[in-house]
Structures are given as C-alpha cells and as structure tokens.
Protein backbone atom coordinates (compact mmCIF):
# COMPACT_ATOMS: atom_id res chain seq x y z
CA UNK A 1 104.85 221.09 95.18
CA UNK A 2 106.47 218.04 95.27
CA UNK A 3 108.68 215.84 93.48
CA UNK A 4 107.29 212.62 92.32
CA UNK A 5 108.61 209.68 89.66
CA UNK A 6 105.73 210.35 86.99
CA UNK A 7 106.98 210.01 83.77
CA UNK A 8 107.40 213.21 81.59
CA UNK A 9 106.86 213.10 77.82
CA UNK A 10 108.98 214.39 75.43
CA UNK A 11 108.69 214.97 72.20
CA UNK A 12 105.68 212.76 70.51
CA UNK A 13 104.58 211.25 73.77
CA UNK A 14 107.55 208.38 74.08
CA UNK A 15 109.20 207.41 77.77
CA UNK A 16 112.69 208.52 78.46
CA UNK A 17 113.68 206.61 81.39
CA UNK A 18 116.57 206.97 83.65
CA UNK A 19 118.02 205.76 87.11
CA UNK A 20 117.29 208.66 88.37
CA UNK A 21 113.78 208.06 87.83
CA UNK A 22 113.89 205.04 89.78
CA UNK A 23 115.84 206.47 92.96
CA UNK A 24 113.80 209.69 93.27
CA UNK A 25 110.17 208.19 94.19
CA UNK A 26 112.28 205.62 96.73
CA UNK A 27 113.91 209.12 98.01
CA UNK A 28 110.72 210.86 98.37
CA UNK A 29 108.85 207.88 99.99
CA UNK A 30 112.24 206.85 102.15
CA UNK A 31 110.39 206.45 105.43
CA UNK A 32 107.70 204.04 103.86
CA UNK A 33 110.45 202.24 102.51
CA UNK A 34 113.01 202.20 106.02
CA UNK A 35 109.68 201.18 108.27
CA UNK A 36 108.80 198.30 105.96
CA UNK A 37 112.16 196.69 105.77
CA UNK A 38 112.80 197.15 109.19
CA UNK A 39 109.50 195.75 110.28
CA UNK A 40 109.39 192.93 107.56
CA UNK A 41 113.20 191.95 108.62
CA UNK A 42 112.19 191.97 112.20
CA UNK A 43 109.14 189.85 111.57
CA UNK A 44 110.99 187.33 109.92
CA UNK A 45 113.64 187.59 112.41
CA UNK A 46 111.25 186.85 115.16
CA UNK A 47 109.23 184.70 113.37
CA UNK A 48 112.49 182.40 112.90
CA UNK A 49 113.11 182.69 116.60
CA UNK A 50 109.37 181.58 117.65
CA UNK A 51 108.89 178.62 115.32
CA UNK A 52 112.47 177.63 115.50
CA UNK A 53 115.08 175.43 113.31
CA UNK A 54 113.51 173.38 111.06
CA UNK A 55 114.97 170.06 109.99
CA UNK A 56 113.54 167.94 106.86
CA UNK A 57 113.84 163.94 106.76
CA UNK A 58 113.96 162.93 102.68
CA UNK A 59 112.30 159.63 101.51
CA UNK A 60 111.97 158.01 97.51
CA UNK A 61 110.21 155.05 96.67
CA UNK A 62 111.10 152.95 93.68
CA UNK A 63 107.97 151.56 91.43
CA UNK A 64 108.96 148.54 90.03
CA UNK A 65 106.86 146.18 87.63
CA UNK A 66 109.30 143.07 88.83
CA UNK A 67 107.11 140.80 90.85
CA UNK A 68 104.30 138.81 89.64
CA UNK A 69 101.46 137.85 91.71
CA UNK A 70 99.12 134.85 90.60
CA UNK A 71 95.93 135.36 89.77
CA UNK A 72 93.48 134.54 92.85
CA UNK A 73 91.15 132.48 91.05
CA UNK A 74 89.77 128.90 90.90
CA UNK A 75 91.38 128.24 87.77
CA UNK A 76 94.45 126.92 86.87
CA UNK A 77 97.09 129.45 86.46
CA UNK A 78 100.88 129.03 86.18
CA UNK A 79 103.46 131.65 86.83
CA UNK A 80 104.68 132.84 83.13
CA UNK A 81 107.71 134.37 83.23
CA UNK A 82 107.62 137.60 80.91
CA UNK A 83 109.52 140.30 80.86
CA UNK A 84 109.26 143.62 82.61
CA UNK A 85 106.77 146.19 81.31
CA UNK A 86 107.35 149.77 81.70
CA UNK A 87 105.51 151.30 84.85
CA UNK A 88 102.52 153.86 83.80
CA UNK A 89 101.88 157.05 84.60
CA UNK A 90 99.09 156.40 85.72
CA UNK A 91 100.65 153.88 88.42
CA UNK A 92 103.00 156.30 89.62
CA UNK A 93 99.85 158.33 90.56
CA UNK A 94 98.12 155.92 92.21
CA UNK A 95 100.93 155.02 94.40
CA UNK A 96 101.81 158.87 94.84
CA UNK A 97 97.69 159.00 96.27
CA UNK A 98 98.04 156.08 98.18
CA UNK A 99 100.74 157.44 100.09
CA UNK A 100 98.25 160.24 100.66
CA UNK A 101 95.64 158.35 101.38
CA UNK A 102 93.75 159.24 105.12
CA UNK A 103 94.06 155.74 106.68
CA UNK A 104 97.87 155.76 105.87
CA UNK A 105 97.81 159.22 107.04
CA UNK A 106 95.95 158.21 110.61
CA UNK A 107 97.98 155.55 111.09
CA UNK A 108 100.92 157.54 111.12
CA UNK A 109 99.39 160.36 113.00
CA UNK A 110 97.91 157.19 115.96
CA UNK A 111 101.74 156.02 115.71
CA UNK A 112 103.86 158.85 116.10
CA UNK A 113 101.73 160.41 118.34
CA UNK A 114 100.79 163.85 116.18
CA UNK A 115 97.36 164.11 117.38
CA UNK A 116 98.06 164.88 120.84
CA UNK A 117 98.74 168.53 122.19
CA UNK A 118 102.42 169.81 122.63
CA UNK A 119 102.20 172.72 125.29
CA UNK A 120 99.87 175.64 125.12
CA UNK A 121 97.84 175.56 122.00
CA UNK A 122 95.63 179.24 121.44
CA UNK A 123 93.88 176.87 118.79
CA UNK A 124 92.39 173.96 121.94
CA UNK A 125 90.66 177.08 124.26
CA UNK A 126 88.70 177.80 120.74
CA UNK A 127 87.54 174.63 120.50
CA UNK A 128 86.74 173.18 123.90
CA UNK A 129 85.74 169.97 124.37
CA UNK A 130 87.28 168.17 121.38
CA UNK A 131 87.65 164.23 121.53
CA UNK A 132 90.20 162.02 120.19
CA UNK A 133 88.81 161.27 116.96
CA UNK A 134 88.39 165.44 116.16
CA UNK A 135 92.10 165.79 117.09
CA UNK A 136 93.06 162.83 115.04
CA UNK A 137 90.89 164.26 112.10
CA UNK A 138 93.09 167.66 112.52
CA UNK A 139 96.07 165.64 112.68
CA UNK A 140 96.02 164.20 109.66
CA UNK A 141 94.79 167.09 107.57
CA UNK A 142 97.85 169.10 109.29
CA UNK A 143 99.86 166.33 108.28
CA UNK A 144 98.55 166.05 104.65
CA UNK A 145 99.24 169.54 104.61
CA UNK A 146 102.93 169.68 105.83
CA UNK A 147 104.38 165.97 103.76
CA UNK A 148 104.94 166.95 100.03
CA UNK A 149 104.67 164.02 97.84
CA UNK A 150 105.83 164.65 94.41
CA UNK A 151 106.67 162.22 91.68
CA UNK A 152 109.80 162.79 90.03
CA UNK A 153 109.45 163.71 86.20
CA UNK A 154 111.04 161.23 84.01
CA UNK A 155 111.96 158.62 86.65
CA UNK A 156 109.83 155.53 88.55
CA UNK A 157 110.80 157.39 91.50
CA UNK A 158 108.19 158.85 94.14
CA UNK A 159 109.83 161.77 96.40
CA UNK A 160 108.48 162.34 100.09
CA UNK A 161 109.77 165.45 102.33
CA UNK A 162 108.73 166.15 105.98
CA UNK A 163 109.75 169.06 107.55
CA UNK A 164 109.11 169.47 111.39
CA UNK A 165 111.44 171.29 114.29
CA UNK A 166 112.14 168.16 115.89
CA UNK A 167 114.55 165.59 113.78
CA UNK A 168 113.61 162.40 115.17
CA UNK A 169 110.01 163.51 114.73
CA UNK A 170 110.88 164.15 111.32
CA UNK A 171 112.41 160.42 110.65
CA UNK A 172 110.04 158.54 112.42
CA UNK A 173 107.11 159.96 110.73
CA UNK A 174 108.69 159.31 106.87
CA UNK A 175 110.07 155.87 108.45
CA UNK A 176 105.98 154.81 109.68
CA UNK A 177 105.09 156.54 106.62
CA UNK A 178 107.13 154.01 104.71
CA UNK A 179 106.09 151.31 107.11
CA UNK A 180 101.95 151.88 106.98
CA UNK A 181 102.56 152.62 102.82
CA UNK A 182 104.26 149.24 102.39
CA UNK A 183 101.35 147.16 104.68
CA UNK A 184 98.71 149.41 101.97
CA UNK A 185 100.15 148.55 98.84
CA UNK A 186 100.20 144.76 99.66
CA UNK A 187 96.89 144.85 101.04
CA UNK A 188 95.63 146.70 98.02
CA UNK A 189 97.20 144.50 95.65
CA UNK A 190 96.94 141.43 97.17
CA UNK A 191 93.01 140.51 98.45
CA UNK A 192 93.35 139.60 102.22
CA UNK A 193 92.57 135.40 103.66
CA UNK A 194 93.00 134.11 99.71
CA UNK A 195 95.90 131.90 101.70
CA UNK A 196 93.49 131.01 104.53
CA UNK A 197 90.62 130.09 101.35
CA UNK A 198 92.90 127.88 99.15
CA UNK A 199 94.63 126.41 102.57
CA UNK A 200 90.63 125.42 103.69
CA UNK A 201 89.95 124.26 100.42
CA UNK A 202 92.81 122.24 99.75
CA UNK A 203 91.89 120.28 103.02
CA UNK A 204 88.75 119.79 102.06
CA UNK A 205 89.63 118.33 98.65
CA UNK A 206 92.32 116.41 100.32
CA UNK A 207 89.69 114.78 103.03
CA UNK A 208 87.67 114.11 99.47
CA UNK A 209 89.94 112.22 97.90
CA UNK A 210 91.15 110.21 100.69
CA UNK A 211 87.25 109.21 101.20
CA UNK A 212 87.15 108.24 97.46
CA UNK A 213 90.64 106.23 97.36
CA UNK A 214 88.97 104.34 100.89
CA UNK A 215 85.65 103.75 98.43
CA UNK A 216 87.89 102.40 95.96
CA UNK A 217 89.45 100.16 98.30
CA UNK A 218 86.48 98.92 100.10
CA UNK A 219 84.70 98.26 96.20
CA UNK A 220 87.61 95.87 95.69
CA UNK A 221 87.10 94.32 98.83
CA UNK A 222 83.60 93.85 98.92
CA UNK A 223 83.31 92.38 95.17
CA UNK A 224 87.06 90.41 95.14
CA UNK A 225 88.19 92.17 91.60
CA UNK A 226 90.57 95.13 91.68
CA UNK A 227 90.39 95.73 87.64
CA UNK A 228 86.59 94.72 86.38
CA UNK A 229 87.99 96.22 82.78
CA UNK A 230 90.77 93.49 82.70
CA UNK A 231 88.87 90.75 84.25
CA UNK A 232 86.48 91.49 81.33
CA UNK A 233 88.53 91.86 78.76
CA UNK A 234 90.17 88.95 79.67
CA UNK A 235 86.55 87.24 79.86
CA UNK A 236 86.10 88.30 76.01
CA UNK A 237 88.82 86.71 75.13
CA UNK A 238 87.75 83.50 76.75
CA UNK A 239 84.25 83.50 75.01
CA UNK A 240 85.87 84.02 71.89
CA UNK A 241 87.95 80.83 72.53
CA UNK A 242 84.61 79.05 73.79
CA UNK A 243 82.87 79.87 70.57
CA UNK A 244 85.97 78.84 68.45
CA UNK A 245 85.53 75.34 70.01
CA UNK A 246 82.04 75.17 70.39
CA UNK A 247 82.31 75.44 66.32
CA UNK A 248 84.89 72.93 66.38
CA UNK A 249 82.53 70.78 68.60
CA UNK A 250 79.92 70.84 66.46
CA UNK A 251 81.95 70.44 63.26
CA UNK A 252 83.75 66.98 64.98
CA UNK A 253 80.45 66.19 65.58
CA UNK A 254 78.87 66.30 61.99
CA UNK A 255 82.16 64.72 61.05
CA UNK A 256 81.64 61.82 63.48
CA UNK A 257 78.19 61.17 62.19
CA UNK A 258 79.05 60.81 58.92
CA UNK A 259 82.14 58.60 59.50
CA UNK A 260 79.66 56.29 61.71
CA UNK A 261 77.04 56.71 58.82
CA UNK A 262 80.02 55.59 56.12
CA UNK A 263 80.94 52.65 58.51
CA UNK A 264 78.23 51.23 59.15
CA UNK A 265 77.50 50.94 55.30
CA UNK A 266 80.81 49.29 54.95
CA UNK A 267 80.27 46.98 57.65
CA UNK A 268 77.41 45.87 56.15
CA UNK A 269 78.97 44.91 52.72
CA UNK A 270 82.08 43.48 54.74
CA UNK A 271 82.41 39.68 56.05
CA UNK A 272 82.73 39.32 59.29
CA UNK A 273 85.54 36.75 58.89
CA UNK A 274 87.41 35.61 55.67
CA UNK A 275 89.80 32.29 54.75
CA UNK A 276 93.07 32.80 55.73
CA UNK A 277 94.09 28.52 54.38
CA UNK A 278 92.16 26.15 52.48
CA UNK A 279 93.73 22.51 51.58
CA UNK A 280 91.59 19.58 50.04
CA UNK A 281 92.90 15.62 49.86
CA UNK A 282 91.36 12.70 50.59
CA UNK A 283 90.81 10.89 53.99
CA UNK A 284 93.26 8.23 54.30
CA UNK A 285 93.15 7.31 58.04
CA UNK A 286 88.87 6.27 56.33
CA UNK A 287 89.96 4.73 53.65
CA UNK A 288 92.41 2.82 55.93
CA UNK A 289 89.52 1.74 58.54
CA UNK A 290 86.95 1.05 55.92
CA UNK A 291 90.26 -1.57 54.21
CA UNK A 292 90.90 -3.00 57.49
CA UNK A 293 86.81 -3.52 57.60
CA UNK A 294 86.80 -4.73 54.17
CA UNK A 295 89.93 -7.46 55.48
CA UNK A 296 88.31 -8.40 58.21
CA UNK A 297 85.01 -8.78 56.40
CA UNK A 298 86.83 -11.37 53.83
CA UNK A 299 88.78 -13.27 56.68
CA UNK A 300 85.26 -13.83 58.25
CA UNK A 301 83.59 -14.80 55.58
CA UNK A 302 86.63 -17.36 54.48
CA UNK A 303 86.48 -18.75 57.30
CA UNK A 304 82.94 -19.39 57.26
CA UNK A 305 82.65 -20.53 53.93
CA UNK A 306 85.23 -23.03 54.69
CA UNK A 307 82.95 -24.49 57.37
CA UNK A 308 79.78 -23.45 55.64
CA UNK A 309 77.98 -24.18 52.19
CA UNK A 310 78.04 -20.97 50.73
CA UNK A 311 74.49 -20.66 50.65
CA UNK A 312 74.72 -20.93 54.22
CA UNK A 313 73.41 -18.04 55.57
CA UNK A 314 76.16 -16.91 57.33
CA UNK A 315 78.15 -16.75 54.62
CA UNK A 316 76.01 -15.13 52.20
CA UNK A 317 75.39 -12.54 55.45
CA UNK A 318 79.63 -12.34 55.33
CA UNK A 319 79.43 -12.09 51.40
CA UNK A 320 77.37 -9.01 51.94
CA UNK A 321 79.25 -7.76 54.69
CA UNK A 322 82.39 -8.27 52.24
CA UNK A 323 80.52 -6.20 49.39
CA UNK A 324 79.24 -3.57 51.59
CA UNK A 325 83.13 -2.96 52.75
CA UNK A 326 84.32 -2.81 49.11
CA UNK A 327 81.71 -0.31 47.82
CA UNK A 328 82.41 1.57 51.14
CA UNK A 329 86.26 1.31 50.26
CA UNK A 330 85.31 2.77 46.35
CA UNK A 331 83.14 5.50 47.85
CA UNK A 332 85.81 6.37 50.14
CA UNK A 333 88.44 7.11 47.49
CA UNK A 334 86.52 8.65 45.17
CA UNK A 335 85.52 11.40 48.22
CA UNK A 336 87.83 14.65 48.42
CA UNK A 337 87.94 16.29 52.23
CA UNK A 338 88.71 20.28 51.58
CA UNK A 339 90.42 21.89 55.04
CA UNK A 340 89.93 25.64 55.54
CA UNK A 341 91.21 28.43 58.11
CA UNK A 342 89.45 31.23 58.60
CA UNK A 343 90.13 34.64 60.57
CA UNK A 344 88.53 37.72 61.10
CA UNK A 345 88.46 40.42 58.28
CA UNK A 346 91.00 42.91 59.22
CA UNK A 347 88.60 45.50 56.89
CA UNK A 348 85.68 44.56 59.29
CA UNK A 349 87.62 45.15 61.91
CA UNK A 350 89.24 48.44 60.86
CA UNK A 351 85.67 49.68 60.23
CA UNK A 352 84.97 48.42 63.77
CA UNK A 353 86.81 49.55 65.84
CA UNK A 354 86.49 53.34 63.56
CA UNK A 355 83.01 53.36 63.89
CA UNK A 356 83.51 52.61 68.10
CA UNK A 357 85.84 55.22 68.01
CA UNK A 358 83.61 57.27 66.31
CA UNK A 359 80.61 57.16 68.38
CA UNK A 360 83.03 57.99 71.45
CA UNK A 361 84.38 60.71 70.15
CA UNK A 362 80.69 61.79 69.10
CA UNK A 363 79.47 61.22 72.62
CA UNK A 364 83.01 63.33 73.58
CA UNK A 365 81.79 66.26 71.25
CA UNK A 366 78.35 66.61 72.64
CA UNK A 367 79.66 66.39 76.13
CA UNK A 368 82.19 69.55 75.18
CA UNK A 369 79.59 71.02 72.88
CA UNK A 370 77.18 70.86 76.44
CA UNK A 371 79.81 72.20 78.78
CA UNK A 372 80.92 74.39 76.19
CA UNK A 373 77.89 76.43 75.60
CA UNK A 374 76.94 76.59 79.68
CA UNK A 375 80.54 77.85 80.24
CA UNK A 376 79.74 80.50 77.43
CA UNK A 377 76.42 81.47 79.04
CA UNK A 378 77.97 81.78 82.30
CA UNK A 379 80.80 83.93 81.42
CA UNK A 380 78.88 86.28 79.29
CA UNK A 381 76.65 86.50 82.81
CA UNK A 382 79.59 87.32 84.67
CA UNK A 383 80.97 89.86 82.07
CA UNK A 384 77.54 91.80 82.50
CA UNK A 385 78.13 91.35 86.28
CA UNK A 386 82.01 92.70 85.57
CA UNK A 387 80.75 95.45 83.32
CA UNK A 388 78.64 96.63 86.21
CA UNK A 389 81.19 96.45 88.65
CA UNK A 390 83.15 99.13 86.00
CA UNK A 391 80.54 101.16 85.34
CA UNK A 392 80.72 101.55 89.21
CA UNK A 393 84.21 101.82 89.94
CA UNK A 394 84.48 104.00 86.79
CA UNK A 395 82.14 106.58 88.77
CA UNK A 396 84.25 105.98 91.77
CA UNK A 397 87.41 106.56 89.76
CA UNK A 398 86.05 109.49 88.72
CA UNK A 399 85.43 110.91 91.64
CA UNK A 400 88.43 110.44 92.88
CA UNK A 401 90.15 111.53 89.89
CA UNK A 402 88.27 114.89 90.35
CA UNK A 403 89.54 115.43 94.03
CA UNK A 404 93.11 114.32 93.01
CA UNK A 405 93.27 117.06 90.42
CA UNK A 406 91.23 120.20 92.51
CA UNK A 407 93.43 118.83 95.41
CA UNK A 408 96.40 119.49 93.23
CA UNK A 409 95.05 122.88 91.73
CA UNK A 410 94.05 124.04 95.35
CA UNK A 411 97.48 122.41 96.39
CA UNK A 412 99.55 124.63 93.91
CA UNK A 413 97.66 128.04 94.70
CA UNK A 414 97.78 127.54 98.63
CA UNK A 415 101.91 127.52 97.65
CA UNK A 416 101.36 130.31 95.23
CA UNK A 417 99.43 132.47 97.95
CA UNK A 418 101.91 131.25 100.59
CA UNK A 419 105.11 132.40 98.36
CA UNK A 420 103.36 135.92 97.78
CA UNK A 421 102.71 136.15 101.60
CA UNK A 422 106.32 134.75 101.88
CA UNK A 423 107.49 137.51 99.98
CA UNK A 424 104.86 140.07 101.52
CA UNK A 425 106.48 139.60 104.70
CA UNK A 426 110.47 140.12 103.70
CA UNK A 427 108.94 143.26 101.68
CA UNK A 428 109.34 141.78 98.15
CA UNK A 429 107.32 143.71 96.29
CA UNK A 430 107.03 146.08 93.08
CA UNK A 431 107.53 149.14 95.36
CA UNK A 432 110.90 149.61 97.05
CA UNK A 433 112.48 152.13 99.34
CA UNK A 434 114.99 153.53 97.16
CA UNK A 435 116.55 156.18 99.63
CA UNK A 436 115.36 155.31 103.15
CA UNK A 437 115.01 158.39 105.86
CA UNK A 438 117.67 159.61 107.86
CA UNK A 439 117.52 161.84 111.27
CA UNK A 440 118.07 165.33 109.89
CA UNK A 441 121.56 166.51 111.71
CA UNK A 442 121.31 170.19 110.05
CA UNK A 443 118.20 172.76 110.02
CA UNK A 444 116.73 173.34 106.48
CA UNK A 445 117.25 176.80 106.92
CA UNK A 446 120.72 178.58 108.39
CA UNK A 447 120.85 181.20 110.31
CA UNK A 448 123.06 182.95 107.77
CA UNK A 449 120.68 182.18 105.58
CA UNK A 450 117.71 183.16 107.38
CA UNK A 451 119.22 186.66 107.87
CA UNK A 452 120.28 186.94 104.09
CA UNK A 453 116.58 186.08 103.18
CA UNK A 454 115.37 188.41 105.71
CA UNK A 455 116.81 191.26 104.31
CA UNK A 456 116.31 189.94 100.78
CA UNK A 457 112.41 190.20 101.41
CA UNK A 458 112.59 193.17 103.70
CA UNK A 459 114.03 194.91 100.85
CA UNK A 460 111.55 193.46 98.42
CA UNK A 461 108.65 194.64 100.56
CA UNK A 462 110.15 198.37 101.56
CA UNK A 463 110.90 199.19 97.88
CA UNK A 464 107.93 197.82 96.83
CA UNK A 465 105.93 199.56 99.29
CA UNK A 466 107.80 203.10 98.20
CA UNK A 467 106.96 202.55 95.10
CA UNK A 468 103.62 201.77 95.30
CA UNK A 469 102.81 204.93 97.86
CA UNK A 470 104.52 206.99 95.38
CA UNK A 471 101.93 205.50 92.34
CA UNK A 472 98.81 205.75 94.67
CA UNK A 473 99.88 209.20 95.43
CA UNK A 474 97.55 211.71 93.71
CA UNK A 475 99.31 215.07 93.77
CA UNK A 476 101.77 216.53 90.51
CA UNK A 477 104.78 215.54 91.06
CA UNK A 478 106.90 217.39 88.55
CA UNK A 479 106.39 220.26 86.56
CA UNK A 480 105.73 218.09 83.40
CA UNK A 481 102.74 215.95 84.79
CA UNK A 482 101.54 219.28 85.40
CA UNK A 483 101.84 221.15 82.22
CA UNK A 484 100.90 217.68 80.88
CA UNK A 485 97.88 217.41 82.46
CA UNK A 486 96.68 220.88 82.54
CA UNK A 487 97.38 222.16 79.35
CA UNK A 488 99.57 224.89 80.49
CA UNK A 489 103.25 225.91 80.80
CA UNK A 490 105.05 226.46 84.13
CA UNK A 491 106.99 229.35 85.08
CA UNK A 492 108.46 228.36 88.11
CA UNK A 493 108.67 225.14 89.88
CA UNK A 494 109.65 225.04 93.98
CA UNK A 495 110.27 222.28 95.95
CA UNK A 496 108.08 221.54 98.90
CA UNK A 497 109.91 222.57 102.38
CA UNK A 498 108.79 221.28 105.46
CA UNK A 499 108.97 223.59 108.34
C-alpha cells in the first residue's frame, strides 16, 4: 500500500495539517512533478528562442477640452470665449474606440505594410488563394488584437502599447497610429468642404452685392437724383413755404381790395384841387381907362360945345358920351375883383396815388397767387415722382443691404472655417500627443528574466501537476483513510516496494 497526502482525522473529525503533509504527495508523485517542470521550462525556453525578443513602443494621448470650433451653420455665431470644461468619461471612450476603430486600423496596416507575408507562413498553404483585401481584413484584426489601448484611471490621458520583435516596426506603427488617429478625430469633429461651402458662398454673395451697388449706381444715373428721400424732404419743405405765401397772397390781396374799395370812397368825397391864395381889390388899371375915357369924353364935348349950340347934336351925342363915361367910372369903383390860386389836393392825391399803388400790388398778388399755386401743383407732382423713385431705390437698398450683411456673415465663417483648417493642419486640436513613441532599444522581456519566469511557471505547473495526480489518485494512501473509510482498525501498515 502506498503512501498518499489524504488527510487523517483525529479526534472529532478536525484537520491537523503539517509540512510534511505537503512534501509527501510531491515525494510520492516526484516524476510527474520533474517531467512537467522540465518540459514546461523547456517549452518556454524554446518558445522564447522561436518567437524571439520582443520590444514594445509606448504612446499617450492627452484629451483636452481647449479648442473651440464654430458652429457650421448659416447663422451668425461668434467665438465666446468660456472657460474649460472638464473632459467626460464618456469622451475619453470615444476617443479610446476611435483609436480602435477598423479604418484607422487599415490604414495603419496599408501603411506599414502588416498585411503582407513575412517568410513561410503554415497559416497561407491553409488558405490558398487569399487576395489583398482578405489579408488586409486579417491584418487588422491581428493588429486590433496585439495594440492595447487603455485609458488611464483618473487622468485625461489615453495609453497605447505595441509590442512586435522588430523595434522600428514597433515605432512606426504607434507613430502612423498617431498620424491616421489625428487625420480621424479632425475629420470626425470637423464636417469635411464646410471651408470650400462658405468660400463658394461668400463669392456668390459678394458677386450679389456688387450687382446691387452697380443697380444703385445706374438708378442714380438714369433718374439724375442720388437721395429721392432728401430731394423730397427738401420738396416738403418748399410746399410748406409755397402755401405760407400763397396765404399771404391771398391775404395782400383781400387787403388790397379793400384799401382800393376805401379809396375810391374817399376820392369821391375829396376835391380834386383846393385854393392855395385868394386876394380881392378893385381894378385900378379900369378905373384908370374908363377916367381917361371919361377926360377925353369932356375935352370932346368942350370943344364942341364951344363951336356948337348945345343942342347941337354933336354935343348932346358928346354929353352922352360924357355921362356914359361917368356912370362907367361909378360902376367901376363900386366893383371888387377877388384873385385866387388854386393847387391840387395833396389828400386827393395821397388817395391817388394809394389806390394806383394798390391795384398794382393787387395785380402783383394774383400774379404770385397764380405762379404760386402752379409751382405748388408741380412740386407735389414731382414729390410723388421722388417718392417713387424711393420706394425703388429703397428695394434696391435693400437688396443690397441684404448681400452686404450675408456677404459679411459668409465672410466671417469662410475665416472661421479657414482658422480651424489653419489649426487642423499645425495639429491644434483638443487631442495631443502627450508622450510621443520612441524605437524600443531594449526587449520587453530579458533573458534573465525569461529564465527566472521559466522556472517560476515550470515549478508552478510540476507541483501543481503532483498534486493534482496525487488527488485524482484513487487508492488508500495511509492507514487512516483506510480505517476511515472502512470502518475498521489496521494492524499493520507496509510500504509499497517496487521490485
């Protein structure tokens, strides 16, 4: 019978363990235990040896919330400088599966040349006849497989590790990785040809408002009036001034007919001329004639009667001729002459030449009040004709007004868009490479090291595999699994002796 590591009770059924418990099933089962570690340590060993030293290239990416990118709409948006929010989560993990994603992936694979076969491959006479896209496809799942992208707890920071047994092959494919990663996020981020659409639409908005500024200029031209709203205003102002002296017109006009209507009355009760000198005497230089007569008479008639008888008749015709004189003489000087100088009536006059005044001026007022109220009528026509011409360059105004400002919205997001590209292409973005690869110059693994973990597992394995022989084994081992399992005592135990 042999000698096993089954556990004896004692006493009430408790476990009294020892190291001698432990060493005896490893002595019994000392060949299991010898071949394993000497075939696990060899298969590591060689194992080692086939695939060769392994050298990792290290990568970490930085995400950053620092830049903002404008919103690509038609609306107006301005760049608002706020302060930076914490990054997610959630963020970290989509840029952790973006660096994961397949077209990154392929790209890298297409780049570094992964895809195509290095020496004799058991794996390409199983599958004959693959194409380029099949060994791509494998690529990138081996590759998916091999880069461990992790990100680190607590940080913004996104850790990549590739191992491979070439170094340079190792830093080239973390330094595309980087490359292709960096093209994705921007792409993702940022929609592709919205700096191609706002540079086409700001040139057509430009070409539309340099067609409405050349409509603008050719209305002036064609109706002679740059500002129809000032002309008219201006015009406004004028009618109001019209009016005002068409009601002046027509009140110097009542005015005049009623100082005409008062003259004329006046004139009527007024002399035309009035005595300016009246003096009344008698008239000598008669008197003296009609006494020279009256001599004359008496000489004749003396010297007739002193040839004549006085009943002669030529002296009673000089008698008569004597008495006619004297009466004439007496009539004479009892007669007063009155002289008198007359003028015209200065009131007559004044009234005169008022009321010729006045119907001047009357026939002055009705010739302003005429030309008055057709200069009215035909600037009120040509303030409808100016308040057309507004209406229309209003509309044109507008117009251009309207391509001025999308030109100048269009304008400031073609500058936005060309900034972001600006900064897309000197790799400004909210991910950065924190810790850029390097060419691996040491193996991952020693060779001290390998042979320390060799016989670290191919002691692992051997005791393990003792031990578990020793368990699986179904024979007593001892003398008290026996009496414990059959019932009965033993008289004498004897260790198995091979021959």
């Amino acid at each position: 019978m042999r000698e096993t590591n089954v556990l004896v009770p004692v006493g009430t059924g408790g476990f009294d363990l020892s190291a001698r418990d432990f060493v005896v099933p490893l002595r019994r089962r000392k060949r299991a235990l010898l071949v394993t570690f000497l075939v696990v340590l060899a298969g590591i060993i060689s194992l080692a040896l086939l695939s060769g030293p392994s050298y990792s290239s290290h990568m970490a990416i930085l995400v950053d919330l620092q830049r903002f990118d404008p919103i690509v709409s038609t609306g107006a948006t301005s760049q608002v400088v706020t302060t930076s929010n914490p990054v997610t989560e959630e963020e970290i993990n989509s840029e952790v599966e973006l660096l994961g994603s397949s077209d990154v992936l392929e790209q890298v694979v297409i780049a570094n040349g992964l895809w195509e076969p290095h020496g004799f491959s058991l794996l390409d006479l199983l599958r004959p006849g693959q194409t380029r896209e099949d060994r791509i496809a494998r690529a990138v799942k081996g590759l998916a497989k091999q880069i461990r992208i992790k990100a680190i707890k607590d940080t913004n920071l996104i850790d990549i590790t590739y191992k491979s047994p070439d170094p340079q092959r190792s830093y080239a494919v973390l330094k595309s990785l980087g490359d292709f990663y960096m093209a994705k996020h921007a792409a993702v981020h940022r929609p592709a040809g919205s700096y191609e659409f706002f540079a086409t639409e700001t040139q057509k908005y430009k070409d539309e408002l340099q067609q409405a500024e050349q409509k603008l200029r050719d209305f002036g031209r064609k109706h002679a009036t740059a500002a129809p709203d000032l002309q008219r205003t201006q015009l406004a102002t004028d009618v109001a001034g019209s009016v005002a002296q068409l009601h002046s017109a027509e009140q110097a006009i009542a005015a005049d007919k009623e100082r005409m209507h008062s003259d004329y009355q006046q004139l009527r009760a007024t002399p035309q001329r009035s005595i300016t000198l009246q003096a009344s005497a008698a008239n000598d230089k008669l008197i003296s004639d009609l006494n020279a007569a009256l001599f004359a008479a008496e000489t004749k008639r003396d010297q007739l009667e002193a040839k004549y008888d006085p009943s002669y008749p030529l002296v009673q015709n000089a008698d008569q001729e004597v008495a006619g004189a004297r009466v004439a003489v007496a009539h004479a000087e009892q007669k007063q002459y009155v002289a008198e100088t007359t003028d015209r009536d200065p009131t007559y006059e004044l009234l005169r030449e008022d009321m010729a005044k006045s119907q001047a001026d009357l026939a002055a007022q009705h010739a302003t009040l005429v030309a008055t109220k057709r200069s009215v009528k035909s600037i009120q026509a040509e303030m409808v004709g100016l308040d057309e011409l507004s209406l229309s360059q209003q509309d044109l105004q507008r117009d251009a007004k309207a391509a001025e400002t999308n030109y100048l919205l269009y304008l400031a997001k073609r500058e936005q868009e060309r900034t972001s590209n600006a900064l897309d292409v000197t790799h400004i973005s909210n991910v950065a490479l924190a810790v850029p690869p390097v060419i691996p110059v040491l193996p991952v693994f020693s060779w001290p090291l390998i042979v320390v973990f060799a016989f670290a597992a191919a002691t692992v394995f051997g005791v393990g595999t003792a031990y578990a022989m020793d368990f699986l084994d179904p024979s007593f081992q001892t003398p008290g699994q026996m009496a414990e399992m059959l019932g009965i005592p033993v008289v004498v135990a004897m260790a198995k002796k091979t021959a």
